[in-house]
Protein backbone atom coordinates (compact mmCIF):
# COMPACT_ATOMS: atom_id res chain seq x y z
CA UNK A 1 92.48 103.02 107.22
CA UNK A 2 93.32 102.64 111.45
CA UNK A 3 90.14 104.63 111.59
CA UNK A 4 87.95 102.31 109.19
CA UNK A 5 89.49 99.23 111.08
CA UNK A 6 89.05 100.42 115.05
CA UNK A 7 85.10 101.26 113.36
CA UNK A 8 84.48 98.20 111.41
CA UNK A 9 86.48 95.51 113.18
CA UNK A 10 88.58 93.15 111.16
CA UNK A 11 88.45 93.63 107.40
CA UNK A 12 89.68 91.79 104.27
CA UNK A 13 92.38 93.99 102.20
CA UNK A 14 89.61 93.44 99.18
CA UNK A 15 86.39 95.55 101.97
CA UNK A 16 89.16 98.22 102.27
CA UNK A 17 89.68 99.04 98.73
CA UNK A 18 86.35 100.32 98.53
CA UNK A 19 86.13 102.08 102.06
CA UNK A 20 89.66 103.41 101.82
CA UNK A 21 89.46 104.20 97.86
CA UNK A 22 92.54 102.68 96.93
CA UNK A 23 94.06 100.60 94.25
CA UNK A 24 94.95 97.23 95.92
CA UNK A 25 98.69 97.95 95.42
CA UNK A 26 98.83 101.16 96.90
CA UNK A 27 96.92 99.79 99.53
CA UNK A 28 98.71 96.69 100.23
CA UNK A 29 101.76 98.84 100.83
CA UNK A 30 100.02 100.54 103.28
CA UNK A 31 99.18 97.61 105.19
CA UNK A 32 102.86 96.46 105.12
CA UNK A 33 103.91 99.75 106.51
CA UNK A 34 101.72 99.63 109.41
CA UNK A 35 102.42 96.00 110.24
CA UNK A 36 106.08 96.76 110.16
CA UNK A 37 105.33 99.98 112.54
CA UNK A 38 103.25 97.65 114.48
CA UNK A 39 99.86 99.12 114.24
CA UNK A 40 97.71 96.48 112.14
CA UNK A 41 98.42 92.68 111.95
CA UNK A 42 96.83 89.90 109.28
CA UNK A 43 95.28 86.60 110.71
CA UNK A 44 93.37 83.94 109.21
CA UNK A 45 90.02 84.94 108.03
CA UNK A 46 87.60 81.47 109.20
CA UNK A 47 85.31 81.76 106.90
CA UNK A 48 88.08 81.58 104.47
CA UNK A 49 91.35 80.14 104.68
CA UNK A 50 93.35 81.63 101.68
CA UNK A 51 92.23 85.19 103.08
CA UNK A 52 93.25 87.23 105.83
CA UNK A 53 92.01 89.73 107.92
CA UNK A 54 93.37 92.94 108.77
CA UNK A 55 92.74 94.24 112.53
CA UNK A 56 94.19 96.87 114.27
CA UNK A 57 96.80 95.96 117.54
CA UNK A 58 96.42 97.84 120.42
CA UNK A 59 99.13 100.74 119.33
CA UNK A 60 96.85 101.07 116.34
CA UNK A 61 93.69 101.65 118.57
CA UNK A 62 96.12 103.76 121.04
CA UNK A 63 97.03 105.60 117.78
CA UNK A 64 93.34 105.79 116.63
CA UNK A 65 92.24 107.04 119.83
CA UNK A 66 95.24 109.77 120.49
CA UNK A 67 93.87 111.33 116.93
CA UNK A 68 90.20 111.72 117.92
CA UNK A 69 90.79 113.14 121.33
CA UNK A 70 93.42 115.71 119.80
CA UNK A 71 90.68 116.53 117.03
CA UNK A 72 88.13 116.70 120.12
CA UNK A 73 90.51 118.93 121.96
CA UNK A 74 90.90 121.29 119.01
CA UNK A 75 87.64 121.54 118.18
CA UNK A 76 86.83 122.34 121.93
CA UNK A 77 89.20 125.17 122.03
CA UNK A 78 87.20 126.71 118.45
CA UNK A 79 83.44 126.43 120.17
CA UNK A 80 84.78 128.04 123.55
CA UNK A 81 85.45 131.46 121.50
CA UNK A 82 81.69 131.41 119.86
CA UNK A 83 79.29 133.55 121.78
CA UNK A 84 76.46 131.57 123.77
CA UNK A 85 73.89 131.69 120.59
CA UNK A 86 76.19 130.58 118.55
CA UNK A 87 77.06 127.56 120.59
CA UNK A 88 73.55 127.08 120.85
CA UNK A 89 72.73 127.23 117.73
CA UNK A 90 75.97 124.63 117.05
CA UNK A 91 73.99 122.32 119.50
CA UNK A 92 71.15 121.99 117.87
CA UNK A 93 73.13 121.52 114.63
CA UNK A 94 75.30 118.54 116.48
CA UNK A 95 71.92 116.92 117.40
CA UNK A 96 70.55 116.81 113.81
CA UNK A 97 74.57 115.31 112.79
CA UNK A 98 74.12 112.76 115.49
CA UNK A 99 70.50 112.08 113.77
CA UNK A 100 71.65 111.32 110.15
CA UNK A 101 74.76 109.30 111.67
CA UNK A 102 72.32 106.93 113.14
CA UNK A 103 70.75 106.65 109.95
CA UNK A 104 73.03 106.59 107.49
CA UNK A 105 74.53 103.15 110.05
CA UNK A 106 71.19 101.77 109.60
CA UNK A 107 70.98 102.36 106.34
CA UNK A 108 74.96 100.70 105.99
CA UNK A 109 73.62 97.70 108.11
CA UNK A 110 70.78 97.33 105.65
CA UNK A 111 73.14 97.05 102.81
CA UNK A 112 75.43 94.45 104.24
C-alpha cells in the first residue's frame, strides 16, 4: 500500500481496495496501523467532504524509498556475477520492461 500511495498520490480507502486487493476491513486496519506508526495520514478529500484521502508522510516516502534502493542494491550485487553477455543480454531485456511500463501507464491513464 506505501508503494501504491508514494506512486499514485493521495487515494480514497475505497481506490485501494482494488489496487491493494483487500477487503475494506482488512484494509482499514492497515491504514490504522500505519497512521499510528506514522507513515500515512487521512485528510479531507475536496471533492468530497464525507471522504478522506490517504497520503503517505514523509517517513512513509523515507520508508518507501529505503525499500527500493535496498531491492536496487540487491539486485545490483546478482547482475555483477553474470558474465558480460549475459548482462547484455539483461539490457536489452530491461529496455523492452521499460517499453511495456510506459505502455501499460498509458494504457492506465486511458482508463481513468
Amino acid at each position: 500500500m506505501l508503494h501504491t500511495l508514494s506512486r499514485k498520490g493521495p487515494m480514497r480507502l475505497t481506490e485501494l481496495t482494488a489496487t491493494e486487493q483487500l477487503k475494506q476491513p482488512a484494509l482499514t486496519s492497515l491504514v490504522t496501523k500505519l497512521e499510528r506508526d506514522g507513515l500515512v495520514t487521512r485528510s479531507p478529500d475536496p471533492r468530497d467532504g464525507r471522504a478522506v484521502l490517504l497520503s503517505l508522510t514523509s517517513e512513509g516516502e523515507q520508508v518507501v524509498e529505503s525499500r527500493r534502493a535496498d531491492r536496487v542494491a540487491r539486485l545490483a550485487r546478482v547482475v555483477e556475477r553474470l558474465d558480460a553477455r549475459e548482462q547484455a543480454e539483461l539490457d536489452g531485456y530491461a529496455r523492452v520492461l521499460a517499453r511495456m511500463t510506459e505502455i501499460a501507464a498509458r494504457l492506465e491513464g486511458l482508463e481513468d
